[in-house]
N, C-alpha and C. Protein backbone atom coordinates (compact mmCIF):
# COMPACT_ATOMS: atom_id res chain seq x y z
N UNK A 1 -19.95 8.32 -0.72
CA UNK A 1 -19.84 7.22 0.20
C UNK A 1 -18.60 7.43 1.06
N UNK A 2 -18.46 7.69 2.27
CA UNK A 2 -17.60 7.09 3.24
C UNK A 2 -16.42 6.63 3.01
N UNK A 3 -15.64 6.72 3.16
CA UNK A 3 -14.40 5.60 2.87
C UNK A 3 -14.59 4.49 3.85
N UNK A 4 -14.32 3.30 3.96
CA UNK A 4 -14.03 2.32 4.10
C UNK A 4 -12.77 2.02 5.37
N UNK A 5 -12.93 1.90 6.48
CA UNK A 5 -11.36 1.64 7.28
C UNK A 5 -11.15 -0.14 7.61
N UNK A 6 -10.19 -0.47 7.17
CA UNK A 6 -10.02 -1.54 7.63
C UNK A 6 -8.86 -1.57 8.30
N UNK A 7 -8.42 -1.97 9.66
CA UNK A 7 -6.81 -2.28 10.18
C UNK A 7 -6.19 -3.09 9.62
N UNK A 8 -4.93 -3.32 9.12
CA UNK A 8 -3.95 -4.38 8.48
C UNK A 8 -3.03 -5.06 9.87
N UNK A 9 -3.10 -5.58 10.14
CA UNK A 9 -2.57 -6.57 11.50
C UNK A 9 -1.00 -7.17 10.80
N UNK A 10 -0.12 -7.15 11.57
CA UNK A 10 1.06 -7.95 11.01
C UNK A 10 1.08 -8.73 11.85
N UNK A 11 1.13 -9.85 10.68
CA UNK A 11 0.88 -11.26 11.53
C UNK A 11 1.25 -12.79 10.51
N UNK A 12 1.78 -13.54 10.50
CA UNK A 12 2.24 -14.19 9.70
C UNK A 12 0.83 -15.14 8.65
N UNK A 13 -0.22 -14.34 8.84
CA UNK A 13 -1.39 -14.30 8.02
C UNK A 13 -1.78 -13.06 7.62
N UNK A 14 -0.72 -12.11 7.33
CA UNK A 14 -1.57 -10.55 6.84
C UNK A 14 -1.45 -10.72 5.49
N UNK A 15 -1.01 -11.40 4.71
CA UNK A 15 -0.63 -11.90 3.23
C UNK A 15 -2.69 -11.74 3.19
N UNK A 16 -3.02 -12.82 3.47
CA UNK A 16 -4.03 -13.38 3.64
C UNK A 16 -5.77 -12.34 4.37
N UNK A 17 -4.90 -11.49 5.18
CA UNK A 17 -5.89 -10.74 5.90
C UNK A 17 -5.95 -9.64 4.68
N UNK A 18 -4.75 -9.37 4.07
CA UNK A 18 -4.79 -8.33 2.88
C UNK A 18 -5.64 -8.60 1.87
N UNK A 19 -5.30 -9.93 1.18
CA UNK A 19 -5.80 -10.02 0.15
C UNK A 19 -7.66 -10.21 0.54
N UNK A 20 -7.78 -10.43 1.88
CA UNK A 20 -9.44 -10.44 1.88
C UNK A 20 -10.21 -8.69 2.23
N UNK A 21 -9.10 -8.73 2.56
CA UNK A 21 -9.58 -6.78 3.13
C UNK A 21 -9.91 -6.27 1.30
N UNK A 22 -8.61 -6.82 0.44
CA UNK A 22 -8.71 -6.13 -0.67
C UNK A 22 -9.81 -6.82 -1.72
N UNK A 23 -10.44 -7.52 -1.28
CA UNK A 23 -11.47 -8.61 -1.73
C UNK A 23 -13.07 -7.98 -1.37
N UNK A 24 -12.86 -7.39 0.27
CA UNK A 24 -14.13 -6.58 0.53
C UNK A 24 -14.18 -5.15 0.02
N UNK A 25 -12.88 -4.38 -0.20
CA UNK A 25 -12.99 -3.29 -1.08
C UNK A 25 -13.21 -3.26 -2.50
N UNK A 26 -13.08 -4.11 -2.94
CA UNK A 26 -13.40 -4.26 -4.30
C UNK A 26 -15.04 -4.68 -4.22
N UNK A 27 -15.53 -5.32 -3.53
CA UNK A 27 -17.15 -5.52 -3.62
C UNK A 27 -17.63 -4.08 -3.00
N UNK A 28 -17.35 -3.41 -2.18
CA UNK A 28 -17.71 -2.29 -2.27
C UNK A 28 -17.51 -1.30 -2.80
N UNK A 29 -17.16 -1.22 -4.28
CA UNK A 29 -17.07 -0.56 -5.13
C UNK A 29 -15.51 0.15 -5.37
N UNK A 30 -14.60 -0.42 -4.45
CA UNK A 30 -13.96 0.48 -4.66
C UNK A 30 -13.19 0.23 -6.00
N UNK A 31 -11.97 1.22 -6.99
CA UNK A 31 -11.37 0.93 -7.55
C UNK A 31 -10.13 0.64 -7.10
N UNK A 32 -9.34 -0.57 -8.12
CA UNK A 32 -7.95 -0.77 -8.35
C UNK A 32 -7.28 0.38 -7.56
N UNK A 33 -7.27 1.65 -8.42
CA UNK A 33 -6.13 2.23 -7.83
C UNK A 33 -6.55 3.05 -6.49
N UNK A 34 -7.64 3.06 -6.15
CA UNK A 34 -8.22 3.29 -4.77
C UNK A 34 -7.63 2.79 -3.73
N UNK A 35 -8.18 1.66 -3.95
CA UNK A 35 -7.69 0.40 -3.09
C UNK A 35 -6.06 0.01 -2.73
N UNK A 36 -5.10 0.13 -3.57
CA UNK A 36 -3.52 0.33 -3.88
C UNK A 36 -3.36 1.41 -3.52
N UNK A 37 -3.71 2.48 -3.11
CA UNK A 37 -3.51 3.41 -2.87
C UNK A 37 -3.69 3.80 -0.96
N UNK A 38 -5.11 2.72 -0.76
CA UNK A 38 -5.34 2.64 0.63
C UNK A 38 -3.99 1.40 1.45
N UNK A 39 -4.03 0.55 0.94
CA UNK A 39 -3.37 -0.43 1.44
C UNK A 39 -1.59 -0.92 1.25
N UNK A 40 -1.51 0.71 0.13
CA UNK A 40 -0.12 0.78 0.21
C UNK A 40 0.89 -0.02 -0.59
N UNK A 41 -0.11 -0.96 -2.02
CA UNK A 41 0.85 -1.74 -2.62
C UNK A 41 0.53 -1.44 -3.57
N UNK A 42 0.72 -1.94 -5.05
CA UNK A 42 0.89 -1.40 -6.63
C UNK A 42 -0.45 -2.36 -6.83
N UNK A 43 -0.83 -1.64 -7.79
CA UNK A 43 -2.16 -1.47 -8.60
C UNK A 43 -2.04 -3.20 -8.83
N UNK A 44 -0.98 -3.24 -9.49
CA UNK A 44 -0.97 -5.13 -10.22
C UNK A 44 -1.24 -6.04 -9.41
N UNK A 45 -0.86 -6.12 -8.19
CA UNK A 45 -0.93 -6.71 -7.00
C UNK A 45 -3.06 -6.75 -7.01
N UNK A 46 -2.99 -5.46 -6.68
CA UNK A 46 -4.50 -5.83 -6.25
C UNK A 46 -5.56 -6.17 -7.55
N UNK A 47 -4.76 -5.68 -8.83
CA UNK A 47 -5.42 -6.60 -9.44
C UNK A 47 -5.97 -8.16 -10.04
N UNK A 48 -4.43 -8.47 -9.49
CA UNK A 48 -4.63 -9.72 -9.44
C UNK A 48 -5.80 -10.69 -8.63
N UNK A 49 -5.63 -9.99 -7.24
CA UNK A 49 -6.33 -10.43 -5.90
C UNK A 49 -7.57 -10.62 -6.49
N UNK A 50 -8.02 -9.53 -7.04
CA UNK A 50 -9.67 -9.25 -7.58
C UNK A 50 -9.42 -10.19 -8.58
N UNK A 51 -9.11 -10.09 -9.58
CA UNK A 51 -9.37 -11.19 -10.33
C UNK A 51 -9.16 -12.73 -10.16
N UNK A 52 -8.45 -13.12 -9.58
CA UNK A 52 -8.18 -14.19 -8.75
C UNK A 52 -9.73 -14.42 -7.94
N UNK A 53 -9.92 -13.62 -7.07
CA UNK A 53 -10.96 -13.72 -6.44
C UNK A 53 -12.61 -14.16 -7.43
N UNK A 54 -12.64 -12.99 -8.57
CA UNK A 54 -13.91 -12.95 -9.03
C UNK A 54 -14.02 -14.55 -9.87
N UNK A 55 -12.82 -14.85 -10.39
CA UNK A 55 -12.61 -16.10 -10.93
C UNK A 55 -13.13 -17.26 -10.45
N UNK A 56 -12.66 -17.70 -9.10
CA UNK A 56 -12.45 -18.45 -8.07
C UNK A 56 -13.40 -18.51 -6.71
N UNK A 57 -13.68 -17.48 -6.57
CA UNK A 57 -14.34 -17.33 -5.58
C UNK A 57 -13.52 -16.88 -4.54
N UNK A 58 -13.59 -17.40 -2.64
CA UNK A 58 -13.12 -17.05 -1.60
C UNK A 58 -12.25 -17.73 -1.55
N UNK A 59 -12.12 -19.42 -2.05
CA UNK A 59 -10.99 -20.19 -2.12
C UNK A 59 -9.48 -19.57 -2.55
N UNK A 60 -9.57 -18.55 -3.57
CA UNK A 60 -8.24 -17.53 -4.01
C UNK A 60 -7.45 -16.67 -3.15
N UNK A 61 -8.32 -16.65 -1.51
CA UNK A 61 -7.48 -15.80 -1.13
C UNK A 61 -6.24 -16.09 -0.65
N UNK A 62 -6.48 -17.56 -0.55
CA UNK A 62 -5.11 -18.50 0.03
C UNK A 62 -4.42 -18.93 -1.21
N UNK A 63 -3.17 -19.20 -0.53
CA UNK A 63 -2.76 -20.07 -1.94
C UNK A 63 -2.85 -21.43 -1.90
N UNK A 64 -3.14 -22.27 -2.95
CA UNK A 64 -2.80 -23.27 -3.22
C UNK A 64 -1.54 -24.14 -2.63
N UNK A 65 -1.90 -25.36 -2.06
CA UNK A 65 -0.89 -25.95 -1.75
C UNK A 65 -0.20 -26.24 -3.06
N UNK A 66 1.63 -26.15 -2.00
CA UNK A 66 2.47 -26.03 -3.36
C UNK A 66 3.25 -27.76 -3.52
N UNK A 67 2.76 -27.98 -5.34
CA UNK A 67 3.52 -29.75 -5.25
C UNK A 67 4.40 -29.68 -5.23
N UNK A 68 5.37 -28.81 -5.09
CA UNK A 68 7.11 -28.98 -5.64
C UNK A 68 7.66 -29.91 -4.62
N UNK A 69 8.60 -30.23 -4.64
CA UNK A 69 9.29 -31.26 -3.57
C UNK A 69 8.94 -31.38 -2.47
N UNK A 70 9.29 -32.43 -1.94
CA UNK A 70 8.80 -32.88 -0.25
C UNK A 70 9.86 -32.22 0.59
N UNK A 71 9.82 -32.04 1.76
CA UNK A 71 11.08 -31.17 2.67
C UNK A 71 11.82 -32.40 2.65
N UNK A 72 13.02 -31.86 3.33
CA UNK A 72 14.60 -33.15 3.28
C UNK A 72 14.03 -33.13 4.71
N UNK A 73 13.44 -32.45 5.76
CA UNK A 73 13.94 -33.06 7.11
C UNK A 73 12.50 -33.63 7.38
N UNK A 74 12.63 -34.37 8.22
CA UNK A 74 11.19 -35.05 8.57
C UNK A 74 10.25 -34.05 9.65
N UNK A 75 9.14 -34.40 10.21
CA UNK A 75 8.44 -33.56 10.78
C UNK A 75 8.59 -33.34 12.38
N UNK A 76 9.20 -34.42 12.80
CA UNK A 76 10.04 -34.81 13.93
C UNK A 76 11.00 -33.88 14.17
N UNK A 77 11.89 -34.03 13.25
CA UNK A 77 13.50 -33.07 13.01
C UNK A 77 12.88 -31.28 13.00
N UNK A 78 11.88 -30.95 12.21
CA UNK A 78 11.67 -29.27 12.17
C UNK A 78 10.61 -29.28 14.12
N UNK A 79 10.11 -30.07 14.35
CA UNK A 79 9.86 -29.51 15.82
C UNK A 79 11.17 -29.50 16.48
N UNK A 80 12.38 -30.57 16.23
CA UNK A 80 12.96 -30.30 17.25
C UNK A 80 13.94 -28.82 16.77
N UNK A 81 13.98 -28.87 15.58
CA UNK A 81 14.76 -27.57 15.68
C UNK A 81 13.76 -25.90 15.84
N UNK A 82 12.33 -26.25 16.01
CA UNK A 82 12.03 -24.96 16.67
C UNK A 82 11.75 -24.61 17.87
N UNK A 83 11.82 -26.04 18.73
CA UNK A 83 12.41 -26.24 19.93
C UNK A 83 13.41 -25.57 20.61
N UNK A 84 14.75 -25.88 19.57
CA UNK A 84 16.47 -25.65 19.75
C UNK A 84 16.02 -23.75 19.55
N UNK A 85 15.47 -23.06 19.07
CA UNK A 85 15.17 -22.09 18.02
C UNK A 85 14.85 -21.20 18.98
N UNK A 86 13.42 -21.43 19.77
CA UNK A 86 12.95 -21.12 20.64
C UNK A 86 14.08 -21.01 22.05
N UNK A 87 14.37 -22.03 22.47
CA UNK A 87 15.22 -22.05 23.72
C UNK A 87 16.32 -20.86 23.65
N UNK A 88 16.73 -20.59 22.36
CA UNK A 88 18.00 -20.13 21.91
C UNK A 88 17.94 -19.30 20.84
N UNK A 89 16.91 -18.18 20.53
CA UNK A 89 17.15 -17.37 19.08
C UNK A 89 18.14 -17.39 18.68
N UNK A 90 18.92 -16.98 19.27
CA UNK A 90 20.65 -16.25 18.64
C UNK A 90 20.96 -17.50 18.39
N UNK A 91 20.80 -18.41 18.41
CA UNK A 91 21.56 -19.64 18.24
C UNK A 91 22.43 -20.02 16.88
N UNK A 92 23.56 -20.06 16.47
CA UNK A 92 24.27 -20.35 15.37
C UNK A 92 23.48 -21.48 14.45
N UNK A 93 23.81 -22.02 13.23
CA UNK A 93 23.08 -22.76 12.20
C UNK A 93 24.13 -24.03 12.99
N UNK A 94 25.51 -23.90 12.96
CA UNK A 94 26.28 -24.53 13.07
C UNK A 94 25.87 -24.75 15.03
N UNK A 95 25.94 -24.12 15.93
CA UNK A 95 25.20 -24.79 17.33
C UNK A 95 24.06 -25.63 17.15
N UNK A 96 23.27 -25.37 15.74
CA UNK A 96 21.57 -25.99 15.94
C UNK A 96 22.11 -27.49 15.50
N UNK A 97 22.78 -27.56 14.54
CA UNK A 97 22.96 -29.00 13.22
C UNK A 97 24.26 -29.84 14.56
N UNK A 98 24.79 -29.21 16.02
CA UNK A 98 25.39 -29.89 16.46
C UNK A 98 24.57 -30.26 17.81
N UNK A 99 23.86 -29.59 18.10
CA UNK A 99 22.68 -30.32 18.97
C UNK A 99 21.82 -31.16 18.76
N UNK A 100 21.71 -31.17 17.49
CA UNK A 100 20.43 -32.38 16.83
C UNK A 100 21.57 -33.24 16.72
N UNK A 101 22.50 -33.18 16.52
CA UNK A 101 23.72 -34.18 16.38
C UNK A 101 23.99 -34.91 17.55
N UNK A 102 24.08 -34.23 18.40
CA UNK A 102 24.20 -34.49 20.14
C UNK A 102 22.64 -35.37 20.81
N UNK A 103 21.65 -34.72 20.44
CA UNK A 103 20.48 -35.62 20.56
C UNK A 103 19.72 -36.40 19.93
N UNK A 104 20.64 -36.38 18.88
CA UNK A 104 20.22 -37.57 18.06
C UNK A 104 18.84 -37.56 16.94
């Protein structure tokens, strides 16, 4: 059989694009260390994915929302600081916490 090509995209969903790429290699027969071997991470990793997956279904490839604590800033306060963020990468922690200070 062919090998299999899939592109890996970096993208603040390749967590996600991985674990499904490594979700369709495993239904196509591939093995564990095949597969870790194509995509460049350790065997444990993708075993998990698969098993996670075969467990669970397609719902596994994401994670679970997490219950641990609620954020301290409100939802208001993180737009405006990716606002401040945006306007200003380089921007100091100490410039950001005195502009939200300044605008209230």
């Amino acid at each position: 059989m062919a090998p299999l090509y899939f592109e890996i995209y970096d993208s603040h969903n390749a967590r996600y694009e991985n674990n499904y790429d490594i979700t369709v290699l495993a239904d196509a027969g591939w093995g564990y260390r095949k597969i870790a071997k194509h995509m460049g991470m350790p065997v444990s990793t993708v075993q998990g994915v698969v098993k996670c997956y075969q467990a669970q279904g397609s719902t596994s490839i994401h994670d679970a929302d997490n219950p641990g604590h609620p954020t301290k800033i409100s939802h208001l306060i993180q737009q405006q600081i990716e606002i401040l963020v945006q306007k200003d990468p380089q921007a100091s922690l100490s410039e950001i916490t005195e502009e939200l200070h300044v605008t209230g």
